[in-house]
C-alpha atoms as a PDB file:
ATOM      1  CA  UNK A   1       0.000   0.000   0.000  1.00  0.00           C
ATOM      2  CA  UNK A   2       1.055   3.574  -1.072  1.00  0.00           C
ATOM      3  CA  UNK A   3       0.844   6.452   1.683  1.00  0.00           C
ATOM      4  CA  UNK A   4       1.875   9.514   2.208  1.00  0.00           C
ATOM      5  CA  UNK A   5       3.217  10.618   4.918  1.00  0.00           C
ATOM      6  CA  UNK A   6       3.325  14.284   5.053  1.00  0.00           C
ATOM      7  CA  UNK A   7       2.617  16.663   1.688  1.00  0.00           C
ATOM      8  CA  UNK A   8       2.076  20.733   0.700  1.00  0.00           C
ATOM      9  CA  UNK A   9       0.632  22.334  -1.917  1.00  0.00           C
ATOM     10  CA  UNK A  10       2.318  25.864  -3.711  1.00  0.00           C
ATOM     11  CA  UNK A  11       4.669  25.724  -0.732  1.00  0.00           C
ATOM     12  CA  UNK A  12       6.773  29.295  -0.444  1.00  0.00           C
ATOM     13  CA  UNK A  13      10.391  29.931   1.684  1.00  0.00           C
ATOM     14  CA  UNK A  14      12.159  32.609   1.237  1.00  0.00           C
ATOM     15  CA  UNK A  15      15.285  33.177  -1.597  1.00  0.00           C
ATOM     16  CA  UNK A  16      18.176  31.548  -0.660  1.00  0.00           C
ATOM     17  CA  UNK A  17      16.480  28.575   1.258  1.00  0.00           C
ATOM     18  CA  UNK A  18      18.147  25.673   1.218  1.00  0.00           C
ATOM     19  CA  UNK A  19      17.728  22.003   2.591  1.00  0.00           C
ATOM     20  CA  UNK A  20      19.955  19.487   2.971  1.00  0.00           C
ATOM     21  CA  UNK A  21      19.170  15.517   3.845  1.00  0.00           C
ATOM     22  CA  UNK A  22      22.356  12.619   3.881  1.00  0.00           C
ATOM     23  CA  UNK A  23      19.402  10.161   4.185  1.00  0.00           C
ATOM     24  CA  UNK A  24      15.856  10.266   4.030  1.00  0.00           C
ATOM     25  CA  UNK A  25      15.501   6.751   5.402  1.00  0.00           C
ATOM     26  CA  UNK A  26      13.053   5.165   4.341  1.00  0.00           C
ATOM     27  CA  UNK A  27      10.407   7.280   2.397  1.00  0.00           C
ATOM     28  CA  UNK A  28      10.191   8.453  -0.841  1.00  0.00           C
ATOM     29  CA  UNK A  29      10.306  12.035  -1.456  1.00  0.00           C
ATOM     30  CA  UNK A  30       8.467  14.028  -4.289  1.00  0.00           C
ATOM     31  CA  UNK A  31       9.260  17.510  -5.412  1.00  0.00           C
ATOM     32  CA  UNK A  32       7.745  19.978  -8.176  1.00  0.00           C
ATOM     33  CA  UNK A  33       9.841  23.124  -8.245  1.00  0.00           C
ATOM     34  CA  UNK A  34       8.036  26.160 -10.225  1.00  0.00           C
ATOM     35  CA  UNK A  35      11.279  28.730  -9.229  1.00  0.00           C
ATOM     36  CA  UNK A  36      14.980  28.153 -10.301  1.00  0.00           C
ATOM     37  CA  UNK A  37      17.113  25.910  -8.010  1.00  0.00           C
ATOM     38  CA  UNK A  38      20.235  24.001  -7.645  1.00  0.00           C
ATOM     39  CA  UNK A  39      19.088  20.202  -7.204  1.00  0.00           C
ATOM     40  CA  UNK A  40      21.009  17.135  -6.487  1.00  0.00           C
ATOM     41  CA  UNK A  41      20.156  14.375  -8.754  1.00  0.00           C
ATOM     42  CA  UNK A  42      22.546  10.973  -9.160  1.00  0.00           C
ATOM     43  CA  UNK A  43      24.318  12.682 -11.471  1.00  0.00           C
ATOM     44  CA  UNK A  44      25.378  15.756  -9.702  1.00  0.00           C
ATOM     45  CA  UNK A  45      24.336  19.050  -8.482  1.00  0.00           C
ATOM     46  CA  UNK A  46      21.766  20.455 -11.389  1.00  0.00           C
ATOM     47  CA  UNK A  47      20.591  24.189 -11.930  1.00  0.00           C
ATOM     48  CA  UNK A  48      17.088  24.160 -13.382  1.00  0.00           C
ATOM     49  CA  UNK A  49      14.686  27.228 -14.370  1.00  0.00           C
ATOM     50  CA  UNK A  50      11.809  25.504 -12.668  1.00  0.00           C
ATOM     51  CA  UNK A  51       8.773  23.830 -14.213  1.00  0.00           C
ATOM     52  CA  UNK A  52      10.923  20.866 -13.329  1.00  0.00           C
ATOM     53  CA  UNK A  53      10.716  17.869 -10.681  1.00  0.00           C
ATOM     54  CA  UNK A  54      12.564  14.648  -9.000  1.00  0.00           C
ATOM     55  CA  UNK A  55      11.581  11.865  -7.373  1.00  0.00           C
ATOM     56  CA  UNK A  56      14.127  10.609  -4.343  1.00  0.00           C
ATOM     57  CA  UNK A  57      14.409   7.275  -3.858  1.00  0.00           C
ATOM     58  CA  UNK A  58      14.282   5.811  -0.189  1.00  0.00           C
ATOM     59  CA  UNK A  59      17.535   5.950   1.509  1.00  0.00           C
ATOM     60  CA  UNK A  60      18.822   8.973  -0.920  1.00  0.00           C
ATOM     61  CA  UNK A  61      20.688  12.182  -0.480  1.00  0.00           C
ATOM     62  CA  UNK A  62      18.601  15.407  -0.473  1.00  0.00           C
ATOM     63  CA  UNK A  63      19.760  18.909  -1.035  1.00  0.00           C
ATOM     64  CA  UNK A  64      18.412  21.819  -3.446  1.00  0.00           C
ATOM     65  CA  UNK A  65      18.806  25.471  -2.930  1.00  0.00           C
ATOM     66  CA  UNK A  66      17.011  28.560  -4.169  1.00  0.00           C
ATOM     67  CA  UNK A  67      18.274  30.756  -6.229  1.00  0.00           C
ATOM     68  CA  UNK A  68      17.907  34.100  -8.092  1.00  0.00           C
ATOM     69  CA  UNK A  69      13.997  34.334  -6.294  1.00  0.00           C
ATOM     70  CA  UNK A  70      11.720  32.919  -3.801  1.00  0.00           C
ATOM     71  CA  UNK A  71      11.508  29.159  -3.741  1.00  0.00           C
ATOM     72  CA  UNK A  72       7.661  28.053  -4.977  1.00  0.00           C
ATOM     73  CA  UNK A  73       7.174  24.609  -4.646  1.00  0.00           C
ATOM     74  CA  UNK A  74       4.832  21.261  -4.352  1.00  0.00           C
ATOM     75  CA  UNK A  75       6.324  18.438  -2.275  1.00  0.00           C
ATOM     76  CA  UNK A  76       5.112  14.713  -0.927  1.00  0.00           C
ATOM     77  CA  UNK A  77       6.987  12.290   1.563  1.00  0.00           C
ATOM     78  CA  UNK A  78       5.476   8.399   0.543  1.00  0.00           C
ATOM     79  CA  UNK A  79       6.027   5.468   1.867  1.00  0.00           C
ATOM     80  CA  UNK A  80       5.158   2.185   0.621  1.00  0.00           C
ATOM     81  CA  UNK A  81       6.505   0.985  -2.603  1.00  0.00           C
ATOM     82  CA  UNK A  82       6.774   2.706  -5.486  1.00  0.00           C
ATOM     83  CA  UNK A  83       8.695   0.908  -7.515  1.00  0.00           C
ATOM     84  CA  UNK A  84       6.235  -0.650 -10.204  1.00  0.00           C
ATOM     85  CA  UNK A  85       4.739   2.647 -10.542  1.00  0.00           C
ATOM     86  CA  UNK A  86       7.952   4.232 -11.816  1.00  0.00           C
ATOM     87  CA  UNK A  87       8.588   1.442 -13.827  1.00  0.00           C
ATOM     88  CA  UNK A  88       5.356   1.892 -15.798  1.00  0.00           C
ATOM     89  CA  UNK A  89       5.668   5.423 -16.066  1.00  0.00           C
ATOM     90  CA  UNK A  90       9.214   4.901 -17.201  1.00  0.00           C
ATOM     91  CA  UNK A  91      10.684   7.551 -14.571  1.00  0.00           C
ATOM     92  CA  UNK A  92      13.584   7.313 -12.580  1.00  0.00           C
ATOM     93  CA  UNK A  93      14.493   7.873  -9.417  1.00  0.00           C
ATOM     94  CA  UNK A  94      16.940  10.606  -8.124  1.00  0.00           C
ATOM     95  CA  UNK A  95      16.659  12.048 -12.201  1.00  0.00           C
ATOM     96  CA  UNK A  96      15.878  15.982 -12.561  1.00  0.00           C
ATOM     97  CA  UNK A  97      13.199  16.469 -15.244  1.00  0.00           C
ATOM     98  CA  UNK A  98      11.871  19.809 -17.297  1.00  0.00           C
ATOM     99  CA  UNK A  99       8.916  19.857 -18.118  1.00  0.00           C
ATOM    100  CA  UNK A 100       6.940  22.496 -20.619  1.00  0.00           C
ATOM    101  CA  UNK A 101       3.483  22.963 -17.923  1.00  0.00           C
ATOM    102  CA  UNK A 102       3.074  22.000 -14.404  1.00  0.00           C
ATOM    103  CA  UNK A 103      -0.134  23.044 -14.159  1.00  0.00           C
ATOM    104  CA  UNK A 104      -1.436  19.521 -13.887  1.00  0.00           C
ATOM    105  CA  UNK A 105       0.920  18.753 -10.959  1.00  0.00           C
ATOM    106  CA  UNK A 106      -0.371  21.263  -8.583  1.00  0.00           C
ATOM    107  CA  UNK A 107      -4.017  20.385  -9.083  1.00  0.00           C
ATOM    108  CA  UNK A 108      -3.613  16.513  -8.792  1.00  0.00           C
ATOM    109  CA  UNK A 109      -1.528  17.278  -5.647  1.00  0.00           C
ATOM    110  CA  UNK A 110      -4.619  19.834  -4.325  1.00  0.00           C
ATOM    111  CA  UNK A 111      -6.609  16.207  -4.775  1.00  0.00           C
ATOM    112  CA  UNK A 112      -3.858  14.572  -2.813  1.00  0.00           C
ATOM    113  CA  UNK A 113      -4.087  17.228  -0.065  1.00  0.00           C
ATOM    114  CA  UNK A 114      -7.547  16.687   0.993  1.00  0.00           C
ATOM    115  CA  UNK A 115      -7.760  13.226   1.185  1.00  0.00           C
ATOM    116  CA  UNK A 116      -4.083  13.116   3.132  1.00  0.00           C
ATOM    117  CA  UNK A 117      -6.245  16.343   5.362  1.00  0.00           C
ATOM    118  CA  UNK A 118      -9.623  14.526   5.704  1.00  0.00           C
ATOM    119  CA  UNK A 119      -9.602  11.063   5.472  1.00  0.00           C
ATOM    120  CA  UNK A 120     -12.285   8.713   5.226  1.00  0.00           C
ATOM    121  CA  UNK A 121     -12.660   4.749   4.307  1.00  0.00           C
ATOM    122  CA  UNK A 122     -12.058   5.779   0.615  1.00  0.00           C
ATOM    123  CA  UNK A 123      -8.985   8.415   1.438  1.00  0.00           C
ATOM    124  CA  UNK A 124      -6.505   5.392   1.094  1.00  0.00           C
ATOM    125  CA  UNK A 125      -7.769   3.704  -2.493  1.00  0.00           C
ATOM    126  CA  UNK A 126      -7.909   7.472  -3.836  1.00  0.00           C
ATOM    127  CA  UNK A 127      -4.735   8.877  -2.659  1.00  0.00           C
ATOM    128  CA  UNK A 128      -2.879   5.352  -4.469  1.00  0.00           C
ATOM    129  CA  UNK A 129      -4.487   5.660  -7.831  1.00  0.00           C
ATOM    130  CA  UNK A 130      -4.040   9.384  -7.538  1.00  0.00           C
ATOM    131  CA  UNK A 131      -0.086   9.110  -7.219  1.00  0.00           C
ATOM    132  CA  UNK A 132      -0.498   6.282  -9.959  1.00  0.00           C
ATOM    133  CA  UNK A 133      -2.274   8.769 -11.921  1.00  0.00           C
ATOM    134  CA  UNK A 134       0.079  11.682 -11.529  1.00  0.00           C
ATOM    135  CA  UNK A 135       3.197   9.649 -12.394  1.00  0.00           C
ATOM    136  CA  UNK A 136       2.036   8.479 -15.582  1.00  0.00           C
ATOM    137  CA  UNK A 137       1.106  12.004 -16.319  1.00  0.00           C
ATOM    138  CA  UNK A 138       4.648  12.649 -15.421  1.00  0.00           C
ATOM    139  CA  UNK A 139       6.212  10.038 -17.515  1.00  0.00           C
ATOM    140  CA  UNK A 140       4.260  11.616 -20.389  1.00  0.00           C
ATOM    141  CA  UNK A 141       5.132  14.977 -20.056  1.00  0.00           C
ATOM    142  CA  UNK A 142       8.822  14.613 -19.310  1.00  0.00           C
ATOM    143  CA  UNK A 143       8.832  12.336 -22.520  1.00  0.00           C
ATOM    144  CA  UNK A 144       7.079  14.917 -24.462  1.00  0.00           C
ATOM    145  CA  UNK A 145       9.667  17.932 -23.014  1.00  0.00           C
ATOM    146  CA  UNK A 146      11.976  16.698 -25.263  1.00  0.00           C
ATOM    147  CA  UNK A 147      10.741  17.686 -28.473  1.00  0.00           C
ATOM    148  CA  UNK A 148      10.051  20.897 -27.078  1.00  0.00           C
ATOM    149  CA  UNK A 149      11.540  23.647 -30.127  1.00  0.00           C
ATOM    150  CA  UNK A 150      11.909  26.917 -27.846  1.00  0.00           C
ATOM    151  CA  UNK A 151      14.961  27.768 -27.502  1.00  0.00           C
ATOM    152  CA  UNK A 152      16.347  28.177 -24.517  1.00  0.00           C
ATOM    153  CA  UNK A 153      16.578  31.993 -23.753  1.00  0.00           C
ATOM    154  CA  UNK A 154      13.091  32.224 -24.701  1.00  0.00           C
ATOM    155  CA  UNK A 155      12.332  29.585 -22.380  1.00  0.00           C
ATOM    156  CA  UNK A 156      14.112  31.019 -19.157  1.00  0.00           C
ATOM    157  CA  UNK A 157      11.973  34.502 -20.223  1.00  0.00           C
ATOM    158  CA  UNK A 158       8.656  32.810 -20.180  1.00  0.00           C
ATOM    159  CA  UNK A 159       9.247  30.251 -17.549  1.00  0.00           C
ATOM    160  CA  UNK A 160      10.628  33.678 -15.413  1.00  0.00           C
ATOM    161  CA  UNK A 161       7.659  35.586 -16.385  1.00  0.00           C
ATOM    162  CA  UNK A 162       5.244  32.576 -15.927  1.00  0.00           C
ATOM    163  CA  UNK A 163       6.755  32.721 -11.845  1.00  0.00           C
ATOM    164  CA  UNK A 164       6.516  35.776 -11.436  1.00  0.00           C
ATOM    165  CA  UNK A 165       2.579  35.965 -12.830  1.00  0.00           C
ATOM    166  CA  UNK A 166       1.660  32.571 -10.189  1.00  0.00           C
ATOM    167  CA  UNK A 167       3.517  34.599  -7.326  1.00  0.00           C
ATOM    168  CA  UNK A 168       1.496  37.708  -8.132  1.00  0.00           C
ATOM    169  CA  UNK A 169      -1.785  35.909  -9.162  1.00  0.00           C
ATOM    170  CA  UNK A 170      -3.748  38.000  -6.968  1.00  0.00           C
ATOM    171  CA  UNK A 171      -2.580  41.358  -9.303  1.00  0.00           C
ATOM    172  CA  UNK A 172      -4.825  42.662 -12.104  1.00  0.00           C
ATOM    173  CA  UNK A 173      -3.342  40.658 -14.571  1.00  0.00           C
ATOM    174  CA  UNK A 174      -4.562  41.196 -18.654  1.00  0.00           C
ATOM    175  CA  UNK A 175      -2.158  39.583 -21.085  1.00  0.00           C
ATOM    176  CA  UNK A 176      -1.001  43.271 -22.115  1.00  0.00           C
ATOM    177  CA  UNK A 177       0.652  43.398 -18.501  1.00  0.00           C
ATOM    178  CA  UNK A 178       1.722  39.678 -18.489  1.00  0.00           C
ATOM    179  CA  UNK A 179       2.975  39.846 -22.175  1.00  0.00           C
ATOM    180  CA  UNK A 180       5.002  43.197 -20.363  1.00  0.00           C
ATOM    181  CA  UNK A 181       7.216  40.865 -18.257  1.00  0.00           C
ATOM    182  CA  UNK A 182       8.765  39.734 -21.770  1.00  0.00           C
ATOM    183  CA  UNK A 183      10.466  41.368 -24.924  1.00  0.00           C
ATOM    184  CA  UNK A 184       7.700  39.990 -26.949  1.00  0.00           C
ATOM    185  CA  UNK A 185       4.508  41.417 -28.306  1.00  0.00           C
ATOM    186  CA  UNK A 186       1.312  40.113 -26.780  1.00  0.00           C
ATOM    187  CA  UNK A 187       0.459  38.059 -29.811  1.00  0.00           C
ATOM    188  CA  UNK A 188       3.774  36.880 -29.990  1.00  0.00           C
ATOM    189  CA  UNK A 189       4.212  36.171 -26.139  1.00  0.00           C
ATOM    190  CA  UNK A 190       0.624  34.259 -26.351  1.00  0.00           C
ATOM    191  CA  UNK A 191       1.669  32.321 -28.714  1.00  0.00           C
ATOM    192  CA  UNK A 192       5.022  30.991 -27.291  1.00  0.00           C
ATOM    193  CA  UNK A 193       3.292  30.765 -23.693  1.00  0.00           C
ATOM    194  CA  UNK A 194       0.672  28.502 -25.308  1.00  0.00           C
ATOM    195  CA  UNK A 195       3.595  26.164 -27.133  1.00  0.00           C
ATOM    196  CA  UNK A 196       5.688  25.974 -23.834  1.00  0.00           C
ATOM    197  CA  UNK A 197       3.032  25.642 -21.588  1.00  0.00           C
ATOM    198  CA  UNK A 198       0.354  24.160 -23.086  1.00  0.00           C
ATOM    199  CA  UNK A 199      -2.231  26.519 -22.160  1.00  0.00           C
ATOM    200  CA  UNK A 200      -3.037  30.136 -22.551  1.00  0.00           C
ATOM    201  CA  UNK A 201      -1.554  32.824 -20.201  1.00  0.00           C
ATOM    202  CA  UNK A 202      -5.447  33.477 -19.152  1.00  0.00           C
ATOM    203  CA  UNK A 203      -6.641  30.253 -18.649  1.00  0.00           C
ATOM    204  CA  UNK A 204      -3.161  29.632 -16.715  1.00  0.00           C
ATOM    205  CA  UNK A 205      -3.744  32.251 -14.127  1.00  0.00           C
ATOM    206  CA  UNK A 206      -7.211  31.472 -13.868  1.00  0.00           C
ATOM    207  CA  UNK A 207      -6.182  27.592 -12.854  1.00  0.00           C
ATOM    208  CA  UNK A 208      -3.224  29.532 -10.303  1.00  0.00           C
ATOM    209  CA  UNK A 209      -6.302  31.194  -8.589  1.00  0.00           C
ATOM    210  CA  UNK A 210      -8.796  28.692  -8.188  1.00  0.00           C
ATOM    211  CA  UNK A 211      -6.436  26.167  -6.710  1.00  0.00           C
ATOM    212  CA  UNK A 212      -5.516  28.729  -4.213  1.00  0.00           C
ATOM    213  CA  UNK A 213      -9.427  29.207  -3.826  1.00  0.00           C
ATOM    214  CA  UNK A 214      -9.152  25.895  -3.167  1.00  0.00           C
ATOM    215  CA  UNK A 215      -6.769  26.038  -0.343  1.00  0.00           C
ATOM    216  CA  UNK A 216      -8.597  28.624   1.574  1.00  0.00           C
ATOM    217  CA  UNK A 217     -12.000  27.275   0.990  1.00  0.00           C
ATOM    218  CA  UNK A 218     -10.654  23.910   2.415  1.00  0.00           C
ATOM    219  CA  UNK A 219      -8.582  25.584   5.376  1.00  0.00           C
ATOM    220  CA  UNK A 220      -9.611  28.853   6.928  1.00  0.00           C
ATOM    221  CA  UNK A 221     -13.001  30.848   7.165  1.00  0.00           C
ATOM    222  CA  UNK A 222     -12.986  33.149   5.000  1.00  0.00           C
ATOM    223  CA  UNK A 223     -16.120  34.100   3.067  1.00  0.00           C
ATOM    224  CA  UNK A 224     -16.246  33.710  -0.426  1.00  0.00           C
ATOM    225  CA  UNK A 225     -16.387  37.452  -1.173  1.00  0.00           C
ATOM    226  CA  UNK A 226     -13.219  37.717   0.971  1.00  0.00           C
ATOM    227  CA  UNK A 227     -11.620  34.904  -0.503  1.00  0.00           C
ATOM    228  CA  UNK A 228     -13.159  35.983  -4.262  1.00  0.00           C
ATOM    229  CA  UNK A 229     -11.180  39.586  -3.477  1.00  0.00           C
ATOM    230  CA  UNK A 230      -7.662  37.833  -2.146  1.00  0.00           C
ATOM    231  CA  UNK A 231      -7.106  35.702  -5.436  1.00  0.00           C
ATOM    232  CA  UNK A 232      -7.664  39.128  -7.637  1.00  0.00           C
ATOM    233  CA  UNK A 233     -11.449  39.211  -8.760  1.00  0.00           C
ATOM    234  CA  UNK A 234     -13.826  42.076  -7.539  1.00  0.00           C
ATOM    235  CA  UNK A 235     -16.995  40.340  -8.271  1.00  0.00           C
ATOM    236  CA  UNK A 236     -17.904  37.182  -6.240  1.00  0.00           C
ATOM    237  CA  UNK A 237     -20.186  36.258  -8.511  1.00  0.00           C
ATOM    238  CA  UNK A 238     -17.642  36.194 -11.593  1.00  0.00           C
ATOM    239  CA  UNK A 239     -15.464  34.223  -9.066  1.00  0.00           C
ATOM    240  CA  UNK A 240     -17.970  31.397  -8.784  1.00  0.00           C
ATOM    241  CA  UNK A 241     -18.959  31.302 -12.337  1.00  0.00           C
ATOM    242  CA  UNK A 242     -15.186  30.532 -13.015  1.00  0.00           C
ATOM    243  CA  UNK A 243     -14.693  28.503 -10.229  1.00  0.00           C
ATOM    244  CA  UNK A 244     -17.691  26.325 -11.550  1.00  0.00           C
ATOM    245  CA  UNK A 245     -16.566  26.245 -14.724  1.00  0.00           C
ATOM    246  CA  UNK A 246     -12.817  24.766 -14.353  1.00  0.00           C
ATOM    247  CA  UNK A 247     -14.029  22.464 -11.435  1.00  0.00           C
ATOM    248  CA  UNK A 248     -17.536  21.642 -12.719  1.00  0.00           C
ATOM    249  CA  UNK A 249     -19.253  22.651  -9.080  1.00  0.00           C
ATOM    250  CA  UNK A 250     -19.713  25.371  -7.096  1.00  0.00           C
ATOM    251  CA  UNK A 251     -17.346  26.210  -4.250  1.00  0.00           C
ATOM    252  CA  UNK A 252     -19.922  25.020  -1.399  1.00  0.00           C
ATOM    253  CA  UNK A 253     -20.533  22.234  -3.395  1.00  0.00           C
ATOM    254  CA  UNK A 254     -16.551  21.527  -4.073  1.00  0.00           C
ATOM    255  CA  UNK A 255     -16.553  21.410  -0.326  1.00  0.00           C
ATOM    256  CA  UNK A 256     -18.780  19.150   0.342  1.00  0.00           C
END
């Protein structure tokens, strides 16, 4: 049986943060960085962009520090075996991989969250297929990634702009001020965020709020005008409209 043992969604330290594990005995450990870093993988210390993750295997060496910005991240500590799972997804373990869009990632993990938060007799069946599920997506993402025809330069701009946007989601974004962040024009920038992302800048940021909707709904008190106002939109009813219409329910109904 696959369990996890502790896990956090869109989880924020400050710039320069850095961790450092000789052993994580014996646990798995699952990390989706969204902000550059310096990871350890088997084959060395690794700088990546972000947009990139690693599975540890049990009994490895853990280190990664932030750099050039605030670390944003999604992590998971399992236990159990996960060993068949990789092999189907055709992962390895200890391996850094890029990948074009996340996005997928920190919603599955949001999934994760709530049954690890509020378990019930089906919490354990759900949270297994729900790793299962996400590690195949992985193994078909970081599979695609290599095709990927960006080059790089315009890669680190968008994938530094794309941060920057999920950091900020609660601004007054329009793709005028996102396409800003970049030397592009905003046809131009939508089109390369769409290729290396797989989505639309719009739709993006839209996803970035309502999974933080998410979190608050599911762990403070806040009403939904309050939390409707923190994520960036002034009317609570255009809030639920879009909440309903990327998770099919309303947000009482999410809830329950």
């Amino acid at each position: 049986m696959i369990t996890i043992k502790s896990m956090h969604v869109l989880w924020h330290q400050n710039k320069n943060f850095s961790l450092d594990r000789e052993n994580i005995g014996n646990q798995y450990i699952f990390l989706y960085f969204q902000t550059p870093n310096i990871v350890l993988t088997k084959n060395g210390n690794i700088y990546t962009r972000g947009n990139s993750f690693i599975i540890h295997d049990k009994y490895s060496h853990q280190y990664f520090k932030t750099v050039e910005k605030d670390l944003l991240h999604d992590w998971m500590h399992i236990e159990g075996s996960l060993d068949s799972i990789m092999k189907k997804a055709r992962l390895e373990y200890n391996v850094l991989y890029e990948i074009p869009n996340g996005s997928f990632i920190t919603k599955i993990m949001h999934d994760l969250e709530l049954e690890f938060l509020n378990p019930d007799t089906y919490s354990s069946s759900l949270i297994e297929l729900n790793i299962s599920r996400l590690f195949m997506l992985l193994g078909r993402t970081a599979k695609t990634s290599k095709s990927l025809s960006i080059n790089s330069d315009a890669k680190f701009i968008l994938t530094d702009a794309r941060t920057q946007i999920h950091m900020a989601y609660y601004e007054k974004w329009t793709v005028e001020s996102m396409a800003a962040l970049t030397p592009y024009s905003t046809s131009r920038f939508c089109v390369l965020y769409k290729q290396l992302f797989g989505i639309s800048p719009k739709t993006d940021l839209k996803n970035t709020r309502i999974e933080r909707a998410i979190h608050l709904l599911a762990y403070t008190t806040y009403s939904l005008k309050e939390i409707a106002e923190m994520i960036g939109y002034e009317s609570e009813y255009y809030f639920i409209r879009t909440f309903k219409k990327i998770t099919g329910k309303t947000p009482r109904g999410y809830l329950k």
